[in-house]
PDB file of N, CA and C in Angstrom:
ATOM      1  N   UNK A   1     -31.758 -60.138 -61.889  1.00  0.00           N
ATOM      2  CA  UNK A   1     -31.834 -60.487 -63.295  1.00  0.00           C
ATOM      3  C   UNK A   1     -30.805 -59.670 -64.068  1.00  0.00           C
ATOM      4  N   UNK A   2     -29.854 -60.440 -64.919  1.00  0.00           N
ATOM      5  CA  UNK A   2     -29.008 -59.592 -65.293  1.00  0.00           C
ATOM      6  C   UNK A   2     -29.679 -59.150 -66.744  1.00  0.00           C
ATOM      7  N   UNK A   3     -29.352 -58.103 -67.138  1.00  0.00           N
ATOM      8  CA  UNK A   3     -29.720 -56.800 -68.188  1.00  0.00           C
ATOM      9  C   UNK A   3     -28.973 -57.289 -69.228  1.00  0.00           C
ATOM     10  N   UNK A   4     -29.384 -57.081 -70.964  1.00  0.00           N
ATOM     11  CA  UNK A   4     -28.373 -57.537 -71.830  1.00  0.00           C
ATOM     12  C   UNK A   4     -27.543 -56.669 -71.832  1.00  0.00           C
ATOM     13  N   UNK A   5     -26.603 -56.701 -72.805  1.00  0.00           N
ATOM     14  CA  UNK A   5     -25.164 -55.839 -72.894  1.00  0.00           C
ATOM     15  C   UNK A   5     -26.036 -54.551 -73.647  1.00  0.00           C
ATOM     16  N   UNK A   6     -26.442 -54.806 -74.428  1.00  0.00           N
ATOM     17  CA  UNK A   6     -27.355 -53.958 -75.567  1.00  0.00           C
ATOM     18  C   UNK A   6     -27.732 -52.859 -75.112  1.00  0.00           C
ATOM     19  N   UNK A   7     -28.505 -52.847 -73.965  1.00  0.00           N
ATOM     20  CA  UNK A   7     -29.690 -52.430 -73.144  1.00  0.00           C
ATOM     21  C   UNK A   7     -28.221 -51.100 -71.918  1.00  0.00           C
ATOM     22  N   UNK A   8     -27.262 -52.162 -71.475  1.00  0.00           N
ATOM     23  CA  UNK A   8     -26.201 -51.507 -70.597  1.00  0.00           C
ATOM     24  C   UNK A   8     -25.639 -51.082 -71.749  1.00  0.00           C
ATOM     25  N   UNK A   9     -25.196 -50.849 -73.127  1.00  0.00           N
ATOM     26  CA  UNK A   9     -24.510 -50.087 -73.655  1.00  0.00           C
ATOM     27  C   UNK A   9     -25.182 -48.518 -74.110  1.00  0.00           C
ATOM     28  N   UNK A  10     -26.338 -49.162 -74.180  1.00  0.00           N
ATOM     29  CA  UNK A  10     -27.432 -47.666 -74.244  1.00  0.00           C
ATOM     30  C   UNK A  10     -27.637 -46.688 -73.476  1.00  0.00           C
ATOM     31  N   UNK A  11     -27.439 -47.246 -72.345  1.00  0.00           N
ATOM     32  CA  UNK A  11     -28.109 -46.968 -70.933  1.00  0.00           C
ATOM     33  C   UNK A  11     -26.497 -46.126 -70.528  1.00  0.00           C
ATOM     34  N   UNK A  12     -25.727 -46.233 -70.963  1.00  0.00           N
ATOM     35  CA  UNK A  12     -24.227 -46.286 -70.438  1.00  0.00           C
ATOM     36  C   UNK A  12     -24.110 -44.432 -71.232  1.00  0.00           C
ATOM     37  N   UNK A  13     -24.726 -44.396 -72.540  1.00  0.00           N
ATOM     38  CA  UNK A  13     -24.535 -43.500 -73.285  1.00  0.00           C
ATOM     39  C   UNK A  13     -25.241 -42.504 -73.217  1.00  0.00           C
ATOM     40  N   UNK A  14     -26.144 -42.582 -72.310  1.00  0.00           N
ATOM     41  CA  UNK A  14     -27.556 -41.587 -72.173  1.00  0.00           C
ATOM     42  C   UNK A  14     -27.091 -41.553 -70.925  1.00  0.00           C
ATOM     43  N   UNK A  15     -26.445 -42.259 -70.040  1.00  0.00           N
ATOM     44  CA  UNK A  15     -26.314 -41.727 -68.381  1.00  0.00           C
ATOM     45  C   UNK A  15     -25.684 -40.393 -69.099  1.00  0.00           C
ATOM     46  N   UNK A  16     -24.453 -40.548 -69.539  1.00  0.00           N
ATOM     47  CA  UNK A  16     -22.698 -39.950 -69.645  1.00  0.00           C
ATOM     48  C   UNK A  16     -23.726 -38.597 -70.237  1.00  0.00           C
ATOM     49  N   UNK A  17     -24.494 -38.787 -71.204  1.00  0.00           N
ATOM     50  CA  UNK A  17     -24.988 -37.790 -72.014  1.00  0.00           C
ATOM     51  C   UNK A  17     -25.984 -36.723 -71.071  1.00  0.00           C
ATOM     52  N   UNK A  18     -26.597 -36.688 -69.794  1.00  0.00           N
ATOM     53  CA  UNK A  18     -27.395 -36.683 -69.365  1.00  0.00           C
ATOM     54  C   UNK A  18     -26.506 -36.276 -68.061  1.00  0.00           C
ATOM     55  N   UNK A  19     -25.455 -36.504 -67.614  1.00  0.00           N
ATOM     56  CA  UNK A  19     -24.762 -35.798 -66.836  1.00  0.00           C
ATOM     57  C   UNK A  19     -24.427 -34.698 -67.153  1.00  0.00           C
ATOM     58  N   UNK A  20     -23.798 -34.457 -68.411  1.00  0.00           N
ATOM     59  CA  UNK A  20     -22.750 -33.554 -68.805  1.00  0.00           C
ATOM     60  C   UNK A  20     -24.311 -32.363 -69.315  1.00  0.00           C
ATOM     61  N   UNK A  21     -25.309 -32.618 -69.817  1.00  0.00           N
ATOM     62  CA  UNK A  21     -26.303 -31.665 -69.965  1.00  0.00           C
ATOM     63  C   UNK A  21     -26.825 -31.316 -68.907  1.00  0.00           C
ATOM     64  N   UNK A  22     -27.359 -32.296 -67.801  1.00  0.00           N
ATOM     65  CA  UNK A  22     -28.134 -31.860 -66.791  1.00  0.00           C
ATOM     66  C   UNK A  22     -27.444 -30.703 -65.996  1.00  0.00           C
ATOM     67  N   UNK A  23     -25.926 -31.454 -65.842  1.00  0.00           N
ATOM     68  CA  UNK A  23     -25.041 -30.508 -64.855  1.00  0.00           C
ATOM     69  C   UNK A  23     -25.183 -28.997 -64.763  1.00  0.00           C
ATOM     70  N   UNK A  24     -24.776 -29.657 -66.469  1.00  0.00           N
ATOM     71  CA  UNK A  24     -23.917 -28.350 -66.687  1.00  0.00           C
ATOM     72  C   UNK A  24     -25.357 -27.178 -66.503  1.00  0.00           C
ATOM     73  N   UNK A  25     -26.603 -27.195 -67.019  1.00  0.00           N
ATOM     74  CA  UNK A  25     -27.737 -26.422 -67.211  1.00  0.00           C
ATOM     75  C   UNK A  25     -27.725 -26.097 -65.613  1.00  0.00           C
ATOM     76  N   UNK A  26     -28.193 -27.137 -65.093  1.00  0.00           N
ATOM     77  CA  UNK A  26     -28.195 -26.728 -63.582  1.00  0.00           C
ATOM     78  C   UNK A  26     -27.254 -26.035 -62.546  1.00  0.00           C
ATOM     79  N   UNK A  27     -26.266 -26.212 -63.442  1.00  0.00           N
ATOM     80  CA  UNK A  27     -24.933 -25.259 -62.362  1.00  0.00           C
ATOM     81  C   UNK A  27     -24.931 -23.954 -62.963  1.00  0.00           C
ATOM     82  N   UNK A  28     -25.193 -23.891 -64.420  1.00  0.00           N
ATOM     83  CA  UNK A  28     -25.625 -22.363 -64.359  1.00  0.00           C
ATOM     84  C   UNK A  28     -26.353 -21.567 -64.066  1.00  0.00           C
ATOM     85  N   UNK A  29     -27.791 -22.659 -63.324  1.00  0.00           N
ATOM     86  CA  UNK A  29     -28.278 -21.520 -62.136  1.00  0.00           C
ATOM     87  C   UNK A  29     -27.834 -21.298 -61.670  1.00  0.00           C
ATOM     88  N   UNK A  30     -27.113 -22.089 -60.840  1.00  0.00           N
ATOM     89  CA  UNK A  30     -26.759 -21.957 -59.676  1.00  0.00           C
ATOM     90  C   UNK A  30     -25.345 -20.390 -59.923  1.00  0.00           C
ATOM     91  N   UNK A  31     -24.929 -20.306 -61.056  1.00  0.00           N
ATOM     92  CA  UNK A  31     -23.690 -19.417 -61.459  1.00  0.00           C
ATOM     93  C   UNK A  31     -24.568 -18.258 -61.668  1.00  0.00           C
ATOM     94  N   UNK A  32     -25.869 -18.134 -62.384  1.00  0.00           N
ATOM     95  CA  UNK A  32     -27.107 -16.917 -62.689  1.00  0.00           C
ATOM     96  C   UNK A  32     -27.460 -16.716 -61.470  1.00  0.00           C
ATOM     97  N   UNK A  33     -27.621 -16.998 -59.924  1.00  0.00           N
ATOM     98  CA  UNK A  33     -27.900 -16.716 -59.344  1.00  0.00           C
ATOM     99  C   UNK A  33     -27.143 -15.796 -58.184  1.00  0.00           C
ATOM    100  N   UNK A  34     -26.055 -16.474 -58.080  1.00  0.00           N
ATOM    101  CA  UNK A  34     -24.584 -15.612 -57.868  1.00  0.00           C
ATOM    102  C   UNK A  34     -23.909 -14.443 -58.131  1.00  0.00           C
ATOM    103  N   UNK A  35     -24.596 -14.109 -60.114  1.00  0.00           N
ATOM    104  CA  UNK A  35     -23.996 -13.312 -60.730  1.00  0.00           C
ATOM    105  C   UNK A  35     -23.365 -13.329 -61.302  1.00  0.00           C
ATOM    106  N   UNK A  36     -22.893 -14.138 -61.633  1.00  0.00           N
ATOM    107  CA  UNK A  36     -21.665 -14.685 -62.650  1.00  0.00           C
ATOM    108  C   UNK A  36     -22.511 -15.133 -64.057  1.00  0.00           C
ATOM    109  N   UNK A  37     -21.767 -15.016 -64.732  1.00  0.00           N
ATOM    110  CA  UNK A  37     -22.462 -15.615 -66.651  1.00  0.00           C
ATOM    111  C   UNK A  37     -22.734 -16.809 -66.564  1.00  0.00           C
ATOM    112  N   UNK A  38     -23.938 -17.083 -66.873  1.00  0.00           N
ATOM    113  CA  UNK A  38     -24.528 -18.759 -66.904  1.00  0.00           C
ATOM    114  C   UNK A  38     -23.541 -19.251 -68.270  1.00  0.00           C
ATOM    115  N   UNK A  39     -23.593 -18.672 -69.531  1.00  0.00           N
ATOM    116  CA  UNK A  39     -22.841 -19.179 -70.471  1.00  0.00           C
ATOM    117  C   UNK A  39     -21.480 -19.698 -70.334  1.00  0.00           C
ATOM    118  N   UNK A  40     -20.473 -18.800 -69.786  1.00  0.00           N
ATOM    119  CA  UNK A  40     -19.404 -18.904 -69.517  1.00  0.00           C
ATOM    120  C   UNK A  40     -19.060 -20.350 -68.559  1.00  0.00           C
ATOM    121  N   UNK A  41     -20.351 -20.424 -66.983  1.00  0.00           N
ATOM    122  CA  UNK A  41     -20.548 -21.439 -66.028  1.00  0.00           C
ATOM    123  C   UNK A  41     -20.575 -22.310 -66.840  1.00  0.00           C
ATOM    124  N   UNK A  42     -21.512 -23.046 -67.906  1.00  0.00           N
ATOM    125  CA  UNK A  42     -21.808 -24.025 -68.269  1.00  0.00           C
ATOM    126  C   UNK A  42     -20.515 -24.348 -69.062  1.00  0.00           C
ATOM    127  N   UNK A  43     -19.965 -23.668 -70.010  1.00  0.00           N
ATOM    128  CA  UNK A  43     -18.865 -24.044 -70.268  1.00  0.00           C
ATOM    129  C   UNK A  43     -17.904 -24.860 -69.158  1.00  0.00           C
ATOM    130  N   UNK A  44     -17.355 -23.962 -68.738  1.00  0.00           N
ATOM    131  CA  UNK A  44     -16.728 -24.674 -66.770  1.00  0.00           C
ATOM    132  C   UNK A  44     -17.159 -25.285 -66.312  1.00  0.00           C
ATOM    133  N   UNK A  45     -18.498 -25.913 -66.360  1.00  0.00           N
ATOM    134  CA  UNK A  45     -18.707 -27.230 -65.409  1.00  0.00           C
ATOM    135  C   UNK A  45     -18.825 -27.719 -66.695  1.00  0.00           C
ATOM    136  N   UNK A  46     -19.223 -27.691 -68.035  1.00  0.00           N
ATOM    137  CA  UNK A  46     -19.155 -29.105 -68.783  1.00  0.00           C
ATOM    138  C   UNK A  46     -17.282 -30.072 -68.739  1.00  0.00           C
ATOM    139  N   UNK A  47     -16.828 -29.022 -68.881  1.00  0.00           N
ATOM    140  CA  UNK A  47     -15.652 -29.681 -68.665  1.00  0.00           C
ATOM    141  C   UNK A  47     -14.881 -30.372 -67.652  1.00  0.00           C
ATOM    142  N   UNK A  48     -15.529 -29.591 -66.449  1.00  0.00           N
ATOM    143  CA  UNK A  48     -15.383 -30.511 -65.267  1.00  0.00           C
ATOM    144  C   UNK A  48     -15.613 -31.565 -64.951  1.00  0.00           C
ATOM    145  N   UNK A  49     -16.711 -31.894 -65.672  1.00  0.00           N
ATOM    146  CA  UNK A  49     -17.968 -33.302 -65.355  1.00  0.00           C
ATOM    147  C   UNK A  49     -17.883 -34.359 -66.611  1.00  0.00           C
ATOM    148  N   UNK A  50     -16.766 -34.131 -67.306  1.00  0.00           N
ATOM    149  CA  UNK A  50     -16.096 -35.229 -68.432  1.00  0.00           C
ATOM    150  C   UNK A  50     -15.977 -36.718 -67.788  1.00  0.00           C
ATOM    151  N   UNK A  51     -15.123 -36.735 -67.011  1.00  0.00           N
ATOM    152  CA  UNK A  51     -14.451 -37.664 -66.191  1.00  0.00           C
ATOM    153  C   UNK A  51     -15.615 -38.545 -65.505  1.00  0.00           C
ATOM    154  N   UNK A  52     -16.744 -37.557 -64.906  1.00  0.00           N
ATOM    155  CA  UNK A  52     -17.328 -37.570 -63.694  1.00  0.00           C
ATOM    156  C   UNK A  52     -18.154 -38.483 -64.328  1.00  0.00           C
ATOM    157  N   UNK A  53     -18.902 -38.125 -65.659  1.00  0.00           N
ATOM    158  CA  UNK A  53     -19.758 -38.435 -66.566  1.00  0.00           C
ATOM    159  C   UNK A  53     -19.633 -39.910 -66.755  1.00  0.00           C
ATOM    160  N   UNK A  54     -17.945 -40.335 -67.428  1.00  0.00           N
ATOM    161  CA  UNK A  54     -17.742 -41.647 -67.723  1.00  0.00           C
ATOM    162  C   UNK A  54     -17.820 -42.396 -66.359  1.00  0.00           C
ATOM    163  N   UNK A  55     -17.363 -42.070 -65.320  1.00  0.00           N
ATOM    164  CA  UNK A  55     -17.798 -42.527 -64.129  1.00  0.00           C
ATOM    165  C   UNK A  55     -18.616 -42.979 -63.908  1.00  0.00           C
ATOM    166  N   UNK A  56     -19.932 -42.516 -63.856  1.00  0.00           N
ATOM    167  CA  UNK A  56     -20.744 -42.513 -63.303  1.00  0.00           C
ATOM    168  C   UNK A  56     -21.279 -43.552 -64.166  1.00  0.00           C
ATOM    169  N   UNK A  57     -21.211 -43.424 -65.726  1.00  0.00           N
ATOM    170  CA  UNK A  57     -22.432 -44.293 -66.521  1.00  0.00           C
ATOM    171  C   UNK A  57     -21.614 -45.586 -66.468  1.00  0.00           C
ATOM    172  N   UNK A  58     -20.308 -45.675 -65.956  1.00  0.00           N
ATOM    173  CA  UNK A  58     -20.003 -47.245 -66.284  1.00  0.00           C
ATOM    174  C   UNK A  58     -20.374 -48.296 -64.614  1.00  0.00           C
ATOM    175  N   UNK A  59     -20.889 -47.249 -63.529  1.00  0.00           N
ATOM    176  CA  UNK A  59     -21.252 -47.464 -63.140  1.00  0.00           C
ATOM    177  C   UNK A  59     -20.179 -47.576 -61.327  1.00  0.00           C
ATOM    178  N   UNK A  60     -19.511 -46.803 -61.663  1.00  0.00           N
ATOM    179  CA  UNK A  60     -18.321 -46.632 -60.483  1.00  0.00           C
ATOM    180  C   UNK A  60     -17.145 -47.683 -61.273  1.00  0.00           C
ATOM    181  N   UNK A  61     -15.687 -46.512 -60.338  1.00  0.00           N
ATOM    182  CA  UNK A  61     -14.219 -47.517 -60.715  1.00  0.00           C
ATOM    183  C   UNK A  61     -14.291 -48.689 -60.357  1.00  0.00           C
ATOM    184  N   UNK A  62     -14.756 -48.541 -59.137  1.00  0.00           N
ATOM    185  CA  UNK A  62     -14.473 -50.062 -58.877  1.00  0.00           C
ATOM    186  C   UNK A  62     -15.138 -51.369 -59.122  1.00  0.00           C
ATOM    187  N   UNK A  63     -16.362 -51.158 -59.817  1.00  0.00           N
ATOM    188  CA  UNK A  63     -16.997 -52.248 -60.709  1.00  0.00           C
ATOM    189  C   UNK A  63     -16.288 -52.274 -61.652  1.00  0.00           C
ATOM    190  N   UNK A  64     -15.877 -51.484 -62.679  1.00  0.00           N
ATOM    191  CA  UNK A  64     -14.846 -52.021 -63.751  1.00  0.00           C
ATOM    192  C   UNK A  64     -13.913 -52.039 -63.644  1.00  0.00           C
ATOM    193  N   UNK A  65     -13.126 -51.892 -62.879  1.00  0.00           N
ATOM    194  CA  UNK A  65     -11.661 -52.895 -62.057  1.00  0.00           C
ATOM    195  C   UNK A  65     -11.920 -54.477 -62.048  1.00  0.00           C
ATOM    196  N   UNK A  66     -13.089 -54.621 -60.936  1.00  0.00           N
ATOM    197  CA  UNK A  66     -13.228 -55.823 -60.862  1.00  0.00           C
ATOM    198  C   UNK A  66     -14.009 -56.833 -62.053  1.00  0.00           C
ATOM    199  N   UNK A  67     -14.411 -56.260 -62.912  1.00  0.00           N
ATOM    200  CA  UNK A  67     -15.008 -56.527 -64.103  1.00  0.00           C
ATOM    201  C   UNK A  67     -13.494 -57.140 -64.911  1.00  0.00           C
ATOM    202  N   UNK A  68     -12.870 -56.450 -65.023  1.00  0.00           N
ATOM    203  CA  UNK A  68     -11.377 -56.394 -65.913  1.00  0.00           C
ATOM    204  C   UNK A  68     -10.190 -57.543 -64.877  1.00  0.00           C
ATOM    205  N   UNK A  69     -10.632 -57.493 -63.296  1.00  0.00           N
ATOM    206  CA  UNK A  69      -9.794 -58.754 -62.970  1.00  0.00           C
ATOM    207  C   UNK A  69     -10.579 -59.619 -63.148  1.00  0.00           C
ATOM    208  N   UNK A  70     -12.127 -59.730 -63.010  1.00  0.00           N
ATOM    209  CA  UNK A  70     -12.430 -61.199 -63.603  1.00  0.00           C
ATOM    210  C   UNK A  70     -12.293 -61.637 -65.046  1.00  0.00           C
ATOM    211  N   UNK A  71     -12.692 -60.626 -65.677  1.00  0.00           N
ATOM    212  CA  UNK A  71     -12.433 -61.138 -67.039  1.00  0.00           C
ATOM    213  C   UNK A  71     -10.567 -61.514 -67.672  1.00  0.00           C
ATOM    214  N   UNK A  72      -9.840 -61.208 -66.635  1.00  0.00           N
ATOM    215  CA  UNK A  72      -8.355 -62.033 -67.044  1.00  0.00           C
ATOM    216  C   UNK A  72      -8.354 -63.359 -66.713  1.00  0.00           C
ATOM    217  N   UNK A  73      -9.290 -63.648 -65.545  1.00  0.00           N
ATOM    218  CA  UNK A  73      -9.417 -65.105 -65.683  1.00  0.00           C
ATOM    219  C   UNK A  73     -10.156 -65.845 -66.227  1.00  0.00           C
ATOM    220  N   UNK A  74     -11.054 -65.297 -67.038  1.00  0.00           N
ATOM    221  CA  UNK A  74     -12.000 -65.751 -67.960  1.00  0.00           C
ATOM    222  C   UNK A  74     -12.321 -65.189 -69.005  1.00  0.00           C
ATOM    223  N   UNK A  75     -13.072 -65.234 -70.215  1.00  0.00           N
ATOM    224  CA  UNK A  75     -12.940 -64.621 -71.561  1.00  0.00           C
ATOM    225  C   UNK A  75     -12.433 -63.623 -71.597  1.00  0.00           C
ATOM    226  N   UNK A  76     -11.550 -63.728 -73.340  1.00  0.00           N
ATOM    227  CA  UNK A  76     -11.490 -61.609 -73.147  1.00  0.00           C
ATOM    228  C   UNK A  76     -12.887 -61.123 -74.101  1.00  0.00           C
ATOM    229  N   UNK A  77     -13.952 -62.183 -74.106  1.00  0.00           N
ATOM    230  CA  UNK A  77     -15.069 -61.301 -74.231  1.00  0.00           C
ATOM    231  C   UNK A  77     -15.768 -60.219 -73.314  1.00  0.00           C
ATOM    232  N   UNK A  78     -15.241 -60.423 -71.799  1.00  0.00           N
ATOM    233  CA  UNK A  78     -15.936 -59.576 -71.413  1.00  0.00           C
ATOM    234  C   UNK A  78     -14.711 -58.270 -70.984  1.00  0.00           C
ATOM    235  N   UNK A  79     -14.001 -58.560 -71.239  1.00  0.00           N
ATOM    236  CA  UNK A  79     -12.825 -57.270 -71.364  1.00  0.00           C
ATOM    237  C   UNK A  79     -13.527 -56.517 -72.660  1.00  0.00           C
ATOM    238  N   UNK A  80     -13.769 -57.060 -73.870  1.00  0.00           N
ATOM    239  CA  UNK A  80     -14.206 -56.148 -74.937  1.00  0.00           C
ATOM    240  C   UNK A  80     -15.735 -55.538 -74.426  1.00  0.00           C
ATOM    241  N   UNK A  81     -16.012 -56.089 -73.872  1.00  0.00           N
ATOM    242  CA  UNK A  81     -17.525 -55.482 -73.247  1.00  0.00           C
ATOM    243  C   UNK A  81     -17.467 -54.462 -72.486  1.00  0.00           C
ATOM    244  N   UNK A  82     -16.337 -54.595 -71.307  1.00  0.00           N
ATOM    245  CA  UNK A  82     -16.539 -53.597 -70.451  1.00  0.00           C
ATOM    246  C   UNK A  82     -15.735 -52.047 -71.321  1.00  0.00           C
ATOM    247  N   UNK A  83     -14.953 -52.787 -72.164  1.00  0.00           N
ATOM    248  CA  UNK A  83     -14.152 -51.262 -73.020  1.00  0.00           C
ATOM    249  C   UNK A  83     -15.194 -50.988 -73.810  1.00  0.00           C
ATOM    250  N   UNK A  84     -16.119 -51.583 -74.801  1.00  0.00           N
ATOM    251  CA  UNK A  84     -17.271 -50.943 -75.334  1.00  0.00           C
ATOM    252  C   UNK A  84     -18.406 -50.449 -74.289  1.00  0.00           C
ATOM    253  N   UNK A  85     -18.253 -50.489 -73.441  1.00  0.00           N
ATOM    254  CA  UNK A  85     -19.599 -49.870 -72.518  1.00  0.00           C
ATOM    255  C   UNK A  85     -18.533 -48.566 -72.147  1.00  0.00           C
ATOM    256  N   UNK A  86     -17.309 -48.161 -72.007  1.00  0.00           N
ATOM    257  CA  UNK A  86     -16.379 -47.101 -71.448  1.00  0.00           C
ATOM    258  C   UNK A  86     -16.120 -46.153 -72.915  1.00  0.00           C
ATOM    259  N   UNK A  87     -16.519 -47.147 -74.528  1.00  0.00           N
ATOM    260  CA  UNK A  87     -16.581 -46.057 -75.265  1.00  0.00           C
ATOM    261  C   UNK A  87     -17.844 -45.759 -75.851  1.00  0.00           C
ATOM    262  N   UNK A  88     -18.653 -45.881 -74.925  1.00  0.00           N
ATOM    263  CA  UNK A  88     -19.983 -45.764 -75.262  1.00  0.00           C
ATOM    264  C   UNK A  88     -20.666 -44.610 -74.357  1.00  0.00           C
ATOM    265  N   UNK A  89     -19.823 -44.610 -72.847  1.00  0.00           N
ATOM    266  CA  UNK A  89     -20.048 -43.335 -72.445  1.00  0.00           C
ATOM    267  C   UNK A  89     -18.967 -42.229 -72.428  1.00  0.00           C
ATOM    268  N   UNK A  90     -17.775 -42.377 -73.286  1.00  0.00           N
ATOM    269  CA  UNK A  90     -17.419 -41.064 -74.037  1.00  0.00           C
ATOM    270  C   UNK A  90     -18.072 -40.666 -75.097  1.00  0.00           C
ATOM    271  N   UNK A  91     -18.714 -41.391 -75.886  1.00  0.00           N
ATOM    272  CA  UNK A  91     -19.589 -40.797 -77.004  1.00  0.00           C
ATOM    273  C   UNK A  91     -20.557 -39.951 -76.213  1.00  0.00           C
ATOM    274  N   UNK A  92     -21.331 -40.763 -75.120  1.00  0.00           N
ATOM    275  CA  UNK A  92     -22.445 -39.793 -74.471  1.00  0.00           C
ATOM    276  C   UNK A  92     -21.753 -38.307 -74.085  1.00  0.00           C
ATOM    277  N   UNK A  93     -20.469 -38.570 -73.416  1.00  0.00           N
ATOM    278  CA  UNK A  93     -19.989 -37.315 -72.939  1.00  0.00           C
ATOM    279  C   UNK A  93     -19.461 -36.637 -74.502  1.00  0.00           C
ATOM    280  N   UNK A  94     -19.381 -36.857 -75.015  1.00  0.00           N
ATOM    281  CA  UNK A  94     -18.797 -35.986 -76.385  1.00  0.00           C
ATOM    282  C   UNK A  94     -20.080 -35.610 -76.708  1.00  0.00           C
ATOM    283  N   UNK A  95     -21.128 -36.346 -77.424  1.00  0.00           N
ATOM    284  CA  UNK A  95     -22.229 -36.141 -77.450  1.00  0.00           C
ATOM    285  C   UNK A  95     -22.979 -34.717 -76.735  1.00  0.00           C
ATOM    286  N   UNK A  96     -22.827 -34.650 -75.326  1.00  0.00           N
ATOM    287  CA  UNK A  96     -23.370 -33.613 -74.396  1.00  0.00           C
ATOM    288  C   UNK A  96     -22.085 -32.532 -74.286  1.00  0.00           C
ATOM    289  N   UNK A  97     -20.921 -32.574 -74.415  1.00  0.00           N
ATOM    290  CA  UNK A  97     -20.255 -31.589 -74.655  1.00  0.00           C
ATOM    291  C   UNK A  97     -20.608 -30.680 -76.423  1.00  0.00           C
ATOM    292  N   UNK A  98     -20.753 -31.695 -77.237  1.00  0.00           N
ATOM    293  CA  UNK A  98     -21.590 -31.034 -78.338  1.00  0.00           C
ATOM    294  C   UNK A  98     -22.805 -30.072 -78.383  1.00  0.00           C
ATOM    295  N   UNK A  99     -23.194 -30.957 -77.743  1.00  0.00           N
ATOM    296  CA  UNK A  99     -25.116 -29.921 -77.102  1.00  0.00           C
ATOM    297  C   UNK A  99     -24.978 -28.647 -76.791  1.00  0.00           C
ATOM    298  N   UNK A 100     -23.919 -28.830 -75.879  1.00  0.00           N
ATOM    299  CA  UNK A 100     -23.182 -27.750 -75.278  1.00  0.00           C
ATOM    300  C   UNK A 100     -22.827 -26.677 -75.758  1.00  0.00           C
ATOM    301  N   UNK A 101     -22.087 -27.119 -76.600  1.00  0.00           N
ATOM    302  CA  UNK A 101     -21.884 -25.801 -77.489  1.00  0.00           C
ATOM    303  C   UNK A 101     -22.270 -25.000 -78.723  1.00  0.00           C
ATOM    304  N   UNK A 102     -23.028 -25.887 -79.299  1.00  0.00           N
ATOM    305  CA  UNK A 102     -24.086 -25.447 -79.888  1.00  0.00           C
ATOM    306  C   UNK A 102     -25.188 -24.673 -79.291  1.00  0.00           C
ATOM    307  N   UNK A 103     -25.439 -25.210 -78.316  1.00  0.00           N
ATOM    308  CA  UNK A 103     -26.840 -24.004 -77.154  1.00  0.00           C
ATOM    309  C   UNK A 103     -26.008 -22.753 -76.618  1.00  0.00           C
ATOM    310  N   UNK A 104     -24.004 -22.879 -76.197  1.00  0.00           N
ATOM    311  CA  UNK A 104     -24.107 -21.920 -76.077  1.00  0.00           C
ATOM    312  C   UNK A 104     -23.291 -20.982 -76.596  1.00  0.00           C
ATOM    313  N   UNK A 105     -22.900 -21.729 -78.259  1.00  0.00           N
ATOM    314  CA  UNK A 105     -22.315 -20.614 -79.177  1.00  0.00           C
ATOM    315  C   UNK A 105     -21.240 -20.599 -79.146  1.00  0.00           C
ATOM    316  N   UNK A 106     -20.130 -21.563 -78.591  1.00  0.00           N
ATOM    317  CA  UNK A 106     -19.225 -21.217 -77.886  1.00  0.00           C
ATOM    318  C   UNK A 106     -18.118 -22.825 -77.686  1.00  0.00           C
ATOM    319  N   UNK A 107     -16.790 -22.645 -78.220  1.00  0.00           N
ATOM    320  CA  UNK A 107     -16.457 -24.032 -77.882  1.00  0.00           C
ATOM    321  C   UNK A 107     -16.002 -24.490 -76.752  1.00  0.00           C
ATOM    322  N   UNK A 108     -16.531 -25.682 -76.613  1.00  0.00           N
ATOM    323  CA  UNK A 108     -16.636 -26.328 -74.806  1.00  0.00           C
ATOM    324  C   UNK A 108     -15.552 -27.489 -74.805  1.00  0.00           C
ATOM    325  N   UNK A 109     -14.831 -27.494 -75.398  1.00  0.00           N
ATOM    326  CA  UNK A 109     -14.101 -28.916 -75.479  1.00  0.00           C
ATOM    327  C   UNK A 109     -13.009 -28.323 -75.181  1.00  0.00           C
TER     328      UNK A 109
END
């Protein structure tokens, strides 16, 4: 059953958002446990996991590759779809790079 766009543009913005927080919190255990500054860690992996983030919520490259060659042979409605679902999880990732630095005082961008 396919999902509305609505529902995948939401869903797209809370993955991206939800990477870049989960990560990053969780790799600074993993950096607090080591010895190293959790603050400093989370900084360093939020920025790492930018990329990873939009990745992930649009749902892998190579679905929106092939999303973008079908849609040249057919509407460019769904070319505008798949670019609003790709700026929908940079907002999430901007979004969670925000979180970010507000929790840790510190600019992450």
């Amino acid at each position: 059953m396919e999902e509305s766009f609505f529902s995948s543009f939401i869903q797209c913005f809370f993955i991206a958002f939800g990477v870049i927080v989960g990560g990053s919190i969780i790799g600074s255990v993993g950096a607090f446990a080591t010895g190293e500054p959790p603050f400093h860690a989370i900084s360093h992996i939020a920025k790492k996991l930018r990329i990873w983030a939009i990745v992930s919520a649009i749902g892998g490259t190579f679905d929106a590759i092939s999303n973008f060659e079908k849609a040249l042979d057919g509407s460019s409605l769904d070319i505008f779809k798949q670019i609003l679902l790709i700026v929908s999880a940079m907002g999430g990732v901007k979004s969670g790079m925000l979180i970010m630095s507000w929790f840790i005082q510190e600019d992450v961008s």
